[in-house]
C-alpha atoms as a PDB file:
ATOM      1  CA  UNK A   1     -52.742  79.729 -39.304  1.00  0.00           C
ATOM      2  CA  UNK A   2     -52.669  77.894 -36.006  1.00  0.00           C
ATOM      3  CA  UNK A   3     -50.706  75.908 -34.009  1.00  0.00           C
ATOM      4  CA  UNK A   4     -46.980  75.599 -33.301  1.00  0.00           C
ATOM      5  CA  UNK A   5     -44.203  77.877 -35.377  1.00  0.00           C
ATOM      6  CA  UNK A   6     -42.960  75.641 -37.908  1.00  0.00           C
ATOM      7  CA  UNK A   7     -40.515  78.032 -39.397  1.00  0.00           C
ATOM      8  CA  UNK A   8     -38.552  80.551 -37.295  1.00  0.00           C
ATOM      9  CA  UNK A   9     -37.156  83.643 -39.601  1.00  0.00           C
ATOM     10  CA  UNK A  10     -33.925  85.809 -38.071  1.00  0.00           C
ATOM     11  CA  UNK A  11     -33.408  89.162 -39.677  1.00  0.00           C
ATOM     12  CA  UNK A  12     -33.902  92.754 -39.660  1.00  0.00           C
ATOM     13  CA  UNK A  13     -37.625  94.365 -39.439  1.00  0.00           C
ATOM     14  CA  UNK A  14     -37.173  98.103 -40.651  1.00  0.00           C
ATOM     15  CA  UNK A  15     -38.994 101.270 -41.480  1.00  0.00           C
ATOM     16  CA  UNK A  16     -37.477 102.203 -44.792  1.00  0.00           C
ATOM     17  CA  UNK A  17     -38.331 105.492 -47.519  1.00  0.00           C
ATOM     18  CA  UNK A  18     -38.417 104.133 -50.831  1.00  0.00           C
ATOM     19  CA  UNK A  19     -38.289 106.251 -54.070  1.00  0.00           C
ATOM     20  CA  UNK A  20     -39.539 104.779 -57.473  1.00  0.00           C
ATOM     21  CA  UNK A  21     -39.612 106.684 -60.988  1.00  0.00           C
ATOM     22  CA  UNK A  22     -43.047 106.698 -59.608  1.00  0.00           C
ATOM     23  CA  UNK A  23     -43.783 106.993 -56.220  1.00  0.00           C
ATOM     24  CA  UNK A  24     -42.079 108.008 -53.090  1.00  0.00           C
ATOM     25  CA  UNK A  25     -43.055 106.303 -49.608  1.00  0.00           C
ATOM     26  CA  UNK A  26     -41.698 106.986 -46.475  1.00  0.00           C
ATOM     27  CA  UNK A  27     -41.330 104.993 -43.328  1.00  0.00           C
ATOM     28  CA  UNK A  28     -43.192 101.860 -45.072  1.00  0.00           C
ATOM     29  CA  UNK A  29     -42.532  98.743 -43.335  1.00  0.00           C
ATOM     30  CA  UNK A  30     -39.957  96.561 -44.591  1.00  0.00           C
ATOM     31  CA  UNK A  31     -36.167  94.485 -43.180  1.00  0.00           C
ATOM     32  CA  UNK A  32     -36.313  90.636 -44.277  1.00  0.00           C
ATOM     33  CA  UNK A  33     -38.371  89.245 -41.561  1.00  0.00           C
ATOM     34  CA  UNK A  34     -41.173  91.138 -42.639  1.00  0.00           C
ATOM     35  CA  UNK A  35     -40.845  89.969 -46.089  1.00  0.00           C
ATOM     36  CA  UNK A  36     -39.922  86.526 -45.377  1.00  0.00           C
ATOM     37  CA  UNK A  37     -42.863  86.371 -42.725  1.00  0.00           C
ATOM     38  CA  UNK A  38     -45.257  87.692 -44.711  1.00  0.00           C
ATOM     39  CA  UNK A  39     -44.508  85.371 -47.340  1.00  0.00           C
ATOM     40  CA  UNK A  40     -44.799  82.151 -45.762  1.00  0.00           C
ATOM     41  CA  UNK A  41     -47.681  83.270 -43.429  1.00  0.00           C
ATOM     42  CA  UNK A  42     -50.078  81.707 -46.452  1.00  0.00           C
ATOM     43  CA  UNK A  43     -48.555  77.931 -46.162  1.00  0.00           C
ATOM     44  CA  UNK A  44     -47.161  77.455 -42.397  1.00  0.00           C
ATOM     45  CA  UNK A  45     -47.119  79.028 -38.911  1.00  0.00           C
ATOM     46  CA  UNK A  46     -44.522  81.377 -38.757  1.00  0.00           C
ATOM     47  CA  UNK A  47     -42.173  82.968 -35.686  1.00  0.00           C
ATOM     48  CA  UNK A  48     -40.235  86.520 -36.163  1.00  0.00           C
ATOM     49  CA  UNK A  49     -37.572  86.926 -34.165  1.00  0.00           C
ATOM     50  CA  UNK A  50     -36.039  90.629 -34.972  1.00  0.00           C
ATOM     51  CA  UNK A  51     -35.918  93.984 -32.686  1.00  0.00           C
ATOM     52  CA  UNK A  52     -37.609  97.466 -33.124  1.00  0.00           C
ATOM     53  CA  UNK A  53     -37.708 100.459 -31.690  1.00  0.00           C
ATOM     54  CA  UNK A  54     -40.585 102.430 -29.636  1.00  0.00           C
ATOM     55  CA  UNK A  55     -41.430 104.646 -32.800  1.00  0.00           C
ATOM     56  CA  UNK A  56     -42.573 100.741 -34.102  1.00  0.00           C
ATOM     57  CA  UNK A  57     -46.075 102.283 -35.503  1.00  0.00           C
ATOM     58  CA  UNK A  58     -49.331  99.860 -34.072  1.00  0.00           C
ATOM     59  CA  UNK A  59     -50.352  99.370 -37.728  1.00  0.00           C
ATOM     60  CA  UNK A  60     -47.251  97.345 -38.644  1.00  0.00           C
ATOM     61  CA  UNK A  61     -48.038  95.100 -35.549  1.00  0.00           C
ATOM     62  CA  UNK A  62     -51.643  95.053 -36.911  1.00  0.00           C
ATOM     63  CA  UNK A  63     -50.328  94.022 -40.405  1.00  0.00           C
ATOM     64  CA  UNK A  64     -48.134  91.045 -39.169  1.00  0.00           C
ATOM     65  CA  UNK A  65     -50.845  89.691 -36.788  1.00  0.00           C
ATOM     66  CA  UNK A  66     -53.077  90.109 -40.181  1.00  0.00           C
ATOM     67  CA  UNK A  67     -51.108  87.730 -41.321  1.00  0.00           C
ATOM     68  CA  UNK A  68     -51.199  85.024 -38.477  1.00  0.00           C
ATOM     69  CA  UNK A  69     -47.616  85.723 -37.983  1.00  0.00           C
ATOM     70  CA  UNK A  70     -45.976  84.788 -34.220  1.00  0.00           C
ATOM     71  CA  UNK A  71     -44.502  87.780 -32.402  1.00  0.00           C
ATOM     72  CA  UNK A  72     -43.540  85.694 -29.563  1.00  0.00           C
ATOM     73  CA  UNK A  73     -39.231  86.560 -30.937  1.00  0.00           C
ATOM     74  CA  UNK A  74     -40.239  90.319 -31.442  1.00  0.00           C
ATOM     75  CA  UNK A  75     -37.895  92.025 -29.140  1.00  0.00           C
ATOM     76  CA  UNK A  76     -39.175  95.958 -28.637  1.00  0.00           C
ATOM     77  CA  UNK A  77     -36.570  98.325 -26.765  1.00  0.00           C
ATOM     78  CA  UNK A  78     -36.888 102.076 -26.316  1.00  0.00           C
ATOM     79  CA  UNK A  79     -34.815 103.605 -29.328  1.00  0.00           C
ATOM     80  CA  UNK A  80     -35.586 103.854 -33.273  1.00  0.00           C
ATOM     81  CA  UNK A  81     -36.509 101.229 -35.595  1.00  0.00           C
ATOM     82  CA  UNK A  82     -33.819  99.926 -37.985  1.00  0.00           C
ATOM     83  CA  UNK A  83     -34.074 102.498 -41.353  1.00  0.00           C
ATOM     84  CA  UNK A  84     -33.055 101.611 -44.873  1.00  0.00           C
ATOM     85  CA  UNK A  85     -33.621 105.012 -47.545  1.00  0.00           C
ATOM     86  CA  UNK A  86     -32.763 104.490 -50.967  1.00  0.00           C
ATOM     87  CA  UNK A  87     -33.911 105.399 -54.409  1.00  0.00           C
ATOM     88  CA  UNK A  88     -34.984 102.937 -57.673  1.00  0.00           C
ATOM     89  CA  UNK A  89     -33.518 104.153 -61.227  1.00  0.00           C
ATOM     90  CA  UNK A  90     -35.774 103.591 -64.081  1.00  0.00           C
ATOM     91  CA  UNK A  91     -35.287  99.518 -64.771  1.00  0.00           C
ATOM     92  CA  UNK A  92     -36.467  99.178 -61.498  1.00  0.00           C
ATOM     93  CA  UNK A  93     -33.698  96.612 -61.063  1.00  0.00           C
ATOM     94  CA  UNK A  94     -30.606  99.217 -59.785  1.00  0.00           C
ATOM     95  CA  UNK A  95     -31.109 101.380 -56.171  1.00  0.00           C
ATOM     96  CA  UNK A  96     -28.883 103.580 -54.709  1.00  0.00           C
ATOM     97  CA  UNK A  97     -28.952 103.693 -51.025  1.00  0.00           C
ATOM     98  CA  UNK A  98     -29.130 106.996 -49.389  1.00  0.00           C
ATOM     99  CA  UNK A  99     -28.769 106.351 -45.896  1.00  0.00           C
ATOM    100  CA  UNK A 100     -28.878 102.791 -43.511  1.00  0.00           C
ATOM    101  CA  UNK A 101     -29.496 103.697 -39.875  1.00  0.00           C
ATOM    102  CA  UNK A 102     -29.108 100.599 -37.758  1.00  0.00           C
ATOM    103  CA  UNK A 103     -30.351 102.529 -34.491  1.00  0.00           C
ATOM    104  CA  UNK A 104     -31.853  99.686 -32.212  1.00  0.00           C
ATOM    105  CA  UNK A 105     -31.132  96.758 -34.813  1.00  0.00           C
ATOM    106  CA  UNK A 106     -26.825  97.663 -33.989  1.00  0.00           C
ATOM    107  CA  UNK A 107     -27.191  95.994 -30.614  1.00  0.00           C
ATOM    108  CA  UNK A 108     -29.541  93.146 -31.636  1.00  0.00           C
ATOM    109  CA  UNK A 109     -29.034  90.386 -29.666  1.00  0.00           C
ATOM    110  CA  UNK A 110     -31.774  87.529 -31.021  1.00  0.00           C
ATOM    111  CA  UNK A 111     -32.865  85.389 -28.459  1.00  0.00           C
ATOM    112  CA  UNK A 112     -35.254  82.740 -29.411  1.00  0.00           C
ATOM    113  CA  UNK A 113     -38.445  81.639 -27.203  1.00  0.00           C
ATOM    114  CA  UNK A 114     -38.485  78.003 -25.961  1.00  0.00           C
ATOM    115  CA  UNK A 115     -41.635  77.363 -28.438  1.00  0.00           C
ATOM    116  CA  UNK A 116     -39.274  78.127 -31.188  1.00  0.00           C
ATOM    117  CA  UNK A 117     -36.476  75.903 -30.595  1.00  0.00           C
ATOM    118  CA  UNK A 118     -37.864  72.761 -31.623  1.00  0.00           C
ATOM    119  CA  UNK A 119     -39.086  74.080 -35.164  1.00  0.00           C
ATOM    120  CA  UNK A 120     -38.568  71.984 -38.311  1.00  0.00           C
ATOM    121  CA  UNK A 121     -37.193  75.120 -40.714  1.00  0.00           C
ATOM    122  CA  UNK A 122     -35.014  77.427 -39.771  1.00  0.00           C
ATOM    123  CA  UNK A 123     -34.372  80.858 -42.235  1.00  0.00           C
ATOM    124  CA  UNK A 124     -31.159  82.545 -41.588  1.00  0.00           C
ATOM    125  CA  UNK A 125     -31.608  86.165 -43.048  1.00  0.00           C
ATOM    126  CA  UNK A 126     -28.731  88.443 -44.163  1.00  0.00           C
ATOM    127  CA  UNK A 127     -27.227  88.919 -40.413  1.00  0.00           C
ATOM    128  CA  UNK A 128     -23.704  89.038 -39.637  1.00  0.00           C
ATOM    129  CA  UNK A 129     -22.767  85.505 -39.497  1.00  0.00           C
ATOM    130  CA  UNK A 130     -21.861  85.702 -35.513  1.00  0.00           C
ATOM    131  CA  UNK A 131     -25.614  86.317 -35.172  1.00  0.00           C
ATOM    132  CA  UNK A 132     -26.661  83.915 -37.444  1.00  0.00           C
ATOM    133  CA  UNK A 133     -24.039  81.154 -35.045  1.00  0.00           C
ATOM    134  CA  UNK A 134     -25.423  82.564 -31.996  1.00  0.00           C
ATOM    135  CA  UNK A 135     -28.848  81.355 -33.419  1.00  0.00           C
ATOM    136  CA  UNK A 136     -27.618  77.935 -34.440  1.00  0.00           C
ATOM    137  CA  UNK A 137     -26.473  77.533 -31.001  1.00  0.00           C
ATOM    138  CA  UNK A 138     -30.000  78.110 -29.655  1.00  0.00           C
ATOM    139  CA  UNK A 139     -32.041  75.532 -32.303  1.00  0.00           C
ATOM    140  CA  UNK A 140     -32.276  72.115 -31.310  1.00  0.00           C
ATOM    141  CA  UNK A 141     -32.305  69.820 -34.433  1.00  0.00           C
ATOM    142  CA  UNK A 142     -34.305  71.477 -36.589  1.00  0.00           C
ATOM    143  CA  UNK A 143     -34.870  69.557 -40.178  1.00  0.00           C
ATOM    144  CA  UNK A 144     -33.814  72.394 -42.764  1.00  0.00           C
ATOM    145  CA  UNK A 145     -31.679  75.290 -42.018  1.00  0.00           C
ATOM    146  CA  UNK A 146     -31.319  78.047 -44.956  1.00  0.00           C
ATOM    147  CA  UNK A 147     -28.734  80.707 -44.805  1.00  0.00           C
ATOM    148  CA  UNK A 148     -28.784  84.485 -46.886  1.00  0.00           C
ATOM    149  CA  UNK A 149     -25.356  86.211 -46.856  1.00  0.00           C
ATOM    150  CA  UNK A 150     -24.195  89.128 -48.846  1.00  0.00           C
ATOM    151  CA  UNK A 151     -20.838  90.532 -49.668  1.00  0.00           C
ATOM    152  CA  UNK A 152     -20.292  92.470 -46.894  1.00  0.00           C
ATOM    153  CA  UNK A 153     -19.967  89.867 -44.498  1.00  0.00           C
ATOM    154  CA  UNK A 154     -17.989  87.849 -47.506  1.00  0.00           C
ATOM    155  CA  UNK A 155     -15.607  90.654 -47.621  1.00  0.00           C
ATOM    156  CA  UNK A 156     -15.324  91.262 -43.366  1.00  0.00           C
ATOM    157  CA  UNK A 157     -16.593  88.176 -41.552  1.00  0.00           C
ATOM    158  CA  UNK A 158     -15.391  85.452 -43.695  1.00  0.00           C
ATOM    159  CA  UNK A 159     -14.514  82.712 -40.877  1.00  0.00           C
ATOM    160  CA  UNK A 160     -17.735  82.952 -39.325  1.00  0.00           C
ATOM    161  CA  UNK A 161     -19.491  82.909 -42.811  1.00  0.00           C
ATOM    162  CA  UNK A 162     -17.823  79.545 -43.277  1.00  0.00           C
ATOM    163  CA  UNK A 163     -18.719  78.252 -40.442  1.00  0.00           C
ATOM    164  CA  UNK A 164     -22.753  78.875 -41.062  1.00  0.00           C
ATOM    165  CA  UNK A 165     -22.244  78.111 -44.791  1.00  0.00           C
ATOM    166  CA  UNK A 166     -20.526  74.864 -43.024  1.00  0.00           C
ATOM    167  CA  UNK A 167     -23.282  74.012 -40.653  1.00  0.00           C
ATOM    168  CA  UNK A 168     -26.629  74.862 -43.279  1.00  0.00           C
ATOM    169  CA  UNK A 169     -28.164  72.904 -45.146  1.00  0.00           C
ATOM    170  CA  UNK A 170     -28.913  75.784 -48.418  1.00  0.00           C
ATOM    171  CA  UNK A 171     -27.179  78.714 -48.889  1.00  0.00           C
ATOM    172  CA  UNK A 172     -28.759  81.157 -50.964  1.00  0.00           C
ATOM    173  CA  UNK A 173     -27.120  84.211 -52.657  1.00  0.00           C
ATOM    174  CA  UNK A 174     -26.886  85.924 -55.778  1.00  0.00           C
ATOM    175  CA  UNK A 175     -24.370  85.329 -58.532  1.00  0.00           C
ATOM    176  CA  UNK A 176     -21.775  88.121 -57.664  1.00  0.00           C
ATOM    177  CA  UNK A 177     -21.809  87.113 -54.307  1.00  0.00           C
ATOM    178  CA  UNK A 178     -20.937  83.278 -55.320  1.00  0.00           C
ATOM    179  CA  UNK A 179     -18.266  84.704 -57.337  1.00  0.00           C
ATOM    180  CA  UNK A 180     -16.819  86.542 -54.428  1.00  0.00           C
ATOM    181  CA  UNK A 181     -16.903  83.432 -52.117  1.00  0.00           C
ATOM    182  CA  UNK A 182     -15.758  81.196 -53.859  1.00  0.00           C
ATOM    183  CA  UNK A 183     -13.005  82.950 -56.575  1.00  0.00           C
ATOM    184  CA  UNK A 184     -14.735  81.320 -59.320  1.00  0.00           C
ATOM    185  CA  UNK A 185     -16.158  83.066 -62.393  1.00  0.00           C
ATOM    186  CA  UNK A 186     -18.658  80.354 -64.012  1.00  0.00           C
ATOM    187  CA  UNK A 187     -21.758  79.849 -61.950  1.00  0.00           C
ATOM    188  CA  UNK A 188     -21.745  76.020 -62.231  1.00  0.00           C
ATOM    189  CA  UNK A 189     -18.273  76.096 -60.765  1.00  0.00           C
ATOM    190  CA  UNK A 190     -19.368  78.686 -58.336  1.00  0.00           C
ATOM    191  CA  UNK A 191     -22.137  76.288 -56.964  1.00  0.00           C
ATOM    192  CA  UNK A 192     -20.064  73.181 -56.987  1.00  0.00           C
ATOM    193  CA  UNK A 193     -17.817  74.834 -54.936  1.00  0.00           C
ATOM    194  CA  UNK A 194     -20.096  75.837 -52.215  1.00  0.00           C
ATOM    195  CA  UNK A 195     -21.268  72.061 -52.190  1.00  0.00           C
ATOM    196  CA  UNK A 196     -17.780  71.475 -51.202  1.00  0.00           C
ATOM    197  CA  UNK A 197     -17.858  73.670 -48.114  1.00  0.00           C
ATOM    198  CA  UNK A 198     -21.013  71.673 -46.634  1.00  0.00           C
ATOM    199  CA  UNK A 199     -24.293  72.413 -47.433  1.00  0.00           C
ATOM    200  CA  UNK A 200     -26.961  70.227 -49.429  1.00  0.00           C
ATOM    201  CA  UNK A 201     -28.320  73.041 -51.513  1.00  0.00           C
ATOM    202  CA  UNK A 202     -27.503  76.237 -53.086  1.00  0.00           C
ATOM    203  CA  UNK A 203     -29.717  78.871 -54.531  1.00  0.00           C
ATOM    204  CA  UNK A 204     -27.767  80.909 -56.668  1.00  0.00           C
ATOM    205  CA  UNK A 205     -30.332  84.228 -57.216  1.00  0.00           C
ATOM    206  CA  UNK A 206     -30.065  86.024 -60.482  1.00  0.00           C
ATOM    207  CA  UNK A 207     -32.643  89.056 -59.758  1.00  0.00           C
ATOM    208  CA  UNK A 208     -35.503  89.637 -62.348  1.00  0.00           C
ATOM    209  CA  UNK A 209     -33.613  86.137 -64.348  1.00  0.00           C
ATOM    210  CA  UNK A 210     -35.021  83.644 -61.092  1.00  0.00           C
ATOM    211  CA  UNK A 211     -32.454  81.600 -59.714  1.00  0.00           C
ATOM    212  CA  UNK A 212     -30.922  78.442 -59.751  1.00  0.00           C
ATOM    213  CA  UNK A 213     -30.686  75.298 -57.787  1.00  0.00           C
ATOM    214  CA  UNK A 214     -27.947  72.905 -57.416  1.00  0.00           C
ATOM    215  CA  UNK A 215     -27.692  69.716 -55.534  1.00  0.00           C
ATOM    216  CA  UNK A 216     -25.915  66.643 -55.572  1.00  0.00           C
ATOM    217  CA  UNK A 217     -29.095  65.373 -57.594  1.00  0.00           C
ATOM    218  CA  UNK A 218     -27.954  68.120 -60.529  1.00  0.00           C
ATOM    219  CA  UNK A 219     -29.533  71.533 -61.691  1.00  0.00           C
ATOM    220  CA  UNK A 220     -32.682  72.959 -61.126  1.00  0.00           C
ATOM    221  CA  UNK A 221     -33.835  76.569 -63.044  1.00  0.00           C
ATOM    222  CA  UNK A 222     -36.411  78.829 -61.325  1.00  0.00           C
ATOM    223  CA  UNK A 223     -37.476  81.009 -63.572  1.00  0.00           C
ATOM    224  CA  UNK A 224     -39.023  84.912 -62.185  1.00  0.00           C
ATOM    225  CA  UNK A 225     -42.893  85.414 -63.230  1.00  0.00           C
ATOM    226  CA  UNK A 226     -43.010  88.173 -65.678  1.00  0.00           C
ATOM    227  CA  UNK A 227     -45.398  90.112 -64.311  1.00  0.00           C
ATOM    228  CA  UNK A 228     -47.027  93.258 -65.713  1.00  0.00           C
ATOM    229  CA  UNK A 229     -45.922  96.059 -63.998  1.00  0.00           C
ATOM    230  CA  UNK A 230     -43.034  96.521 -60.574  1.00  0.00           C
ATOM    231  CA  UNK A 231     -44.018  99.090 -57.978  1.00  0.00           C
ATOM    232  CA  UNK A 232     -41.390  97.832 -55.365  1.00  0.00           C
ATOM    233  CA  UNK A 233     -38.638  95.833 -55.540  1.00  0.00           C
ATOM    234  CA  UNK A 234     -37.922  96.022 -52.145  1.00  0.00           C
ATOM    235  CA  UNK A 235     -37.482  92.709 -50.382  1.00  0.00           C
ATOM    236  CA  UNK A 236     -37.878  90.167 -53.445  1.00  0.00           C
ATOM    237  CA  UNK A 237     -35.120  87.976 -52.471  1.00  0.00           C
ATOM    238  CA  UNK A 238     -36.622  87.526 -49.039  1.00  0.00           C
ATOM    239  CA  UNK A 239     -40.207  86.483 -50.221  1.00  0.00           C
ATOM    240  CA  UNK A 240     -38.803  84.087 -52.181  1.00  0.00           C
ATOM    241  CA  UNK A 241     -37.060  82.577 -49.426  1.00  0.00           C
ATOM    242  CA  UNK A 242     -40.090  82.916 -47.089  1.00  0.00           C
ATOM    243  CA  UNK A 243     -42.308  81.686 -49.924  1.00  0.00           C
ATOM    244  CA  UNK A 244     -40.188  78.764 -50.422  1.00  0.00           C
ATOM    245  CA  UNK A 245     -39.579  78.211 -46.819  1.00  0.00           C
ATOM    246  CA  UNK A 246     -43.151  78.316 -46.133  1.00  0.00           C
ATOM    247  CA  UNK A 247     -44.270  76.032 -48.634  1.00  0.00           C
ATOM    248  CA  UNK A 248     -41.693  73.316 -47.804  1.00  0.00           C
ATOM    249  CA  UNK A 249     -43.047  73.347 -44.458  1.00  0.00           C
ATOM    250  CA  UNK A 250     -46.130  73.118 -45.186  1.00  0.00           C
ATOM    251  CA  UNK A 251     -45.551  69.521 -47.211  1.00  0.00           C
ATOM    252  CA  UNK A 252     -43.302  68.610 -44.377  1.00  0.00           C
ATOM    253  CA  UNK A 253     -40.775  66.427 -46.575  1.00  0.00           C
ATOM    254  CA  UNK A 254     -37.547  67.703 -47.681  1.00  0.00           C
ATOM    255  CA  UNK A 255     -36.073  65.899 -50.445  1.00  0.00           C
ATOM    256  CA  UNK A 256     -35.504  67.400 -54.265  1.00  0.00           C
ATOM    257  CA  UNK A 257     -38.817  67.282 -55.480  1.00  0.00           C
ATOM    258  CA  UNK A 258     -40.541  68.848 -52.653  1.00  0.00           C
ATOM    259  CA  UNK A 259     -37.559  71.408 -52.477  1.00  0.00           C
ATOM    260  CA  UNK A 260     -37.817  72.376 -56.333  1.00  0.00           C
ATOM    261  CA  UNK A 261     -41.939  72.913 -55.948  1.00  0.00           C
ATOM    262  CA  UNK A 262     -41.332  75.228 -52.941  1.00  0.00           C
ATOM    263  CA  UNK A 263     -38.920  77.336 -54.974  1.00  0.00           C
ATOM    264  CA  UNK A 264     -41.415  77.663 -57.722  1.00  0.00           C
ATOM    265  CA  UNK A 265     -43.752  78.664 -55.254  1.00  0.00           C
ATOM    266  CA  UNK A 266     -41.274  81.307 -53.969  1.00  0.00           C
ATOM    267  CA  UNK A 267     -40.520  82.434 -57.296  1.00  0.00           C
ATOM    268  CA  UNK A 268     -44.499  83.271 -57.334  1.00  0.00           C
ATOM    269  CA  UNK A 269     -44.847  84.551 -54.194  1.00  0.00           C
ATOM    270  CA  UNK A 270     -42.194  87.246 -55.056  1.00  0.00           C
ATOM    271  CA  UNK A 271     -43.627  88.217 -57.986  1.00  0.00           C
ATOM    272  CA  UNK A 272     -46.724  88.936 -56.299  1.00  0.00           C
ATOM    273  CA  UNK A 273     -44.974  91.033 -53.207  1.00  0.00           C
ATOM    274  CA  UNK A 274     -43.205  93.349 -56.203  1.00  0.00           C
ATOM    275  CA  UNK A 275     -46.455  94.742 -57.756  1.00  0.00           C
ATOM    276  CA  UNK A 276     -47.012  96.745 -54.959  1.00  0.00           C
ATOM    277  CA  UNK A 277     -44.919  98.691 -51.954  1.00  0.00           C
ATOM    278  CA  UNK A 278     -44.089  97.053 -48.563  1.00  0.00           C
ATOM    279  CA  UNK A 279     -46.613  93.846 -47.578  1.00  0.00           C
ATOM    280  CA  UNK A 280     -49.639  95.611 -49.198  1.00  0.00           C
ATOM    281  CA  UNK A 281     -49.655  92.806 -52.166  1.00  0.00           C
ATOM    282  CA  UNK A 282     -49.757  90.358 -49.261  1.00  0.00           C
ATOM    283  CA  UNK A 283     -52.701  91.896 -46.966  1.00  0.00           C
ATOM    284  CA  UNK A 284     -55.631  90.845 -49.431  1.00  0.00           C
ATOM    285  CA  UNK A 285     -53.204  87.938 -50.891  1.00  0.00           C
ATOM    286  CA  UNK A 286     -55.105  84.505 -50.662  1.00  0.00           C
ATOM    287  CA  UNK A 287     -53.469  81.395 -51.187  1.00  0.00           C
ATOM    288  CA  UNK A 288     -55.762  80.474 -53.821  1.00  0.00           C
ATOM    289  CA  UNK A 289     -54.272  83.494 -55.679  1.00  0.00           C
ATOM    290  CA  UNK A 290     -50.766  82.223 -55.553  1.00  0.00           C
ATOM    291  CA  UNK A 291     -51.926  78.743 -56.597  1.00  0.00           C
ATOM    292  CA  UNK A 292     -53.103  80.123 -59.715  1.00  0.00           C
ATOM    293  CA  UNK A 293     -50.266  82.062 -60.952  1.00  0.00           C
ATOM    294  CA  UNK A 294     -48.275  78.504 -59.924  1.00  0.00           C
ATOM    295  CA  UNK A 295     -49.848  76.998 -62.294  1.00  0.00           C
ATOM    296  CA  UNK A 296     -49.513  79.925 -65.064  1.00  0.00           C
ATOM    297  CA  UNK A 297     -45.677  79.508 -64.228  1.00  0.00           C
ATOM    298  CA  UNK A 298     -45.769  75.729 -65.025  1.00  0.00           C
ATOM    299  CA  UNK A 299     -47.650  76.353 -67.954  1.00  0.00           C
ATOM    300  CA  UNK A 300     -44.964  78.866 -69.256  1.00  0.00           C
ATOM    301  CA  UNK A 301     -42.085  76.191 -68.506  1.00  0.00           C
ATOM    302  CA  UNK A 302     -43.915  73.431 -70.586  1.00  0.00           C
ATOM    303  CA  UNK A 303     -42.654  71.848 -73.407  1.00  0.00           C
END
């Protein structure tokens, strides 16, 4: 993919050791710019801006430029790489973490290149919310900004949080999460309620049950491709958001339509990224591929 970044993605790149019922990897390359990246690289040009260590192996480098992603915002510093280690129990669905060592990702500072400024989309991945701001303040008017959060910052950065969930145009996060922020109980209520606090959109993510959009032009259901067999959950939620992300910039318009396409076309692309570990569904991924199993998923929702 050439020409200029058309989506910028701020997050976390990290080596992480999974454990599946099945399989144990260590050290596979993961965080939700990789995911995110990876997952848009098929529609639009896409920037990482994230920090790693000098234990960063070549081969991950290798697998990103694969994928025609920028690395222009790819700050490397001497130090470790950012380490997630956690364990799958048998539905594949529930992980216990084991350790999270934030090592050179603790001081991350992310500092965009000029060339990424002016980009249309904007993905805000689950960063404290003061780093997410500090990124706002460095875009110039970009056309769609999308937000992640997560309880944590919910429970110890609240202010800030409202202030991004003020300034975005979709929030995305799952249903306990919506629940927390907002004190409501029933996911329509949930949803309206983030309306109220600013943005357009919100994706409200219900795991392996796909996710839901709401708007001030009504409801929306994405439903998850069943596929076949799960080898690594790891990093679902942010190839949806990269597929989606991807695929909107790639059409170039953003209005409901165009927006609920691009989710179906996340909900696909994260299907894809689960039936294997890490980004190794991705690296002989062609988009012809994923426009297939679109169409499968629009053939499942027919009436």
């Amino acid at each position: 993919m050439s020409g200029n970044v058309q989506l910028v993605v701020v997050g976390s790149v990290a080596l992480d050791d999974i454990e599946t019922p099945f399989e144990r990897r260590e050290g596979v390359l993961g965080g939700s710019v990789s995911y995110a990246c990876a997952a848009a690289s098929f529609f639009t040009k896409v920037g990482a801006v994230g920090i790693v260590g000098d234990d960063f192996p070549a081969g991950a480098i290798e697998t990103y430029e694969r994928l025609g992603v920028d690395l222009a915002g790819l700050q490397r510093v001497p130090g470790r790489t950012f380490k997630w280690s956690g364990v799958y129990e048998d539905d594949m669905i529930n992980r216990r973490t084991l350790a999270t060592e934030l090592n050179v990702f603790e001081h991350f500072s992310p500092d965009l290149p000029e060339s990424y400024r002016d980009a249309p989309f904007l993905l805000l991945g689950n960063i404290s919310p003061e780093l997410q701001l500090h990124v706002l303040s460095q875009v110039k008017s970009p056309r769609l900004v999308v937000a992640d959060t997560m309880d944590l910052w919910i429970n110890v950065a609240r202010d800030p949080l409202m202030e991004v969930v003020a300034k975005a145009d979709m929030l995305t996060l799952n249903d306990v999460e919506a629940r927390m922020l907002t004190g409501e109980h029933n996911i329509r209520k949930c949803a309206d309620a983030i309306l109220g606090m600013g943005p357009g959109y919100v994706v409200i993510k219900k795991g392996e049950h796909g996710a839901i959009l709401v708007s001030g032009e009504g409801i929306f259901i994405i439903p998850a491709y069943p596929v076949d067999s799960v080898e690594d959950p790891t990093g679902a939620g942010d190839s949806f958001a990269g597929g989606f992300l991807g695929a909107l910039a790639r059409g170039g318009e953003v209005d409901e339509k165009a927006v609920r396409l691009a989710l179906l076309y996340g909900s696909v692309v994260a299907s894809m990224g689960v039936q294997k570990f890490s980004l190794e569904s991705f690296q002989n991924l062609r988009l012809a591929g994923i426009e297939n199993r679109l169409e499968e998923l629009k053939g499942m929702m027919r009436v």
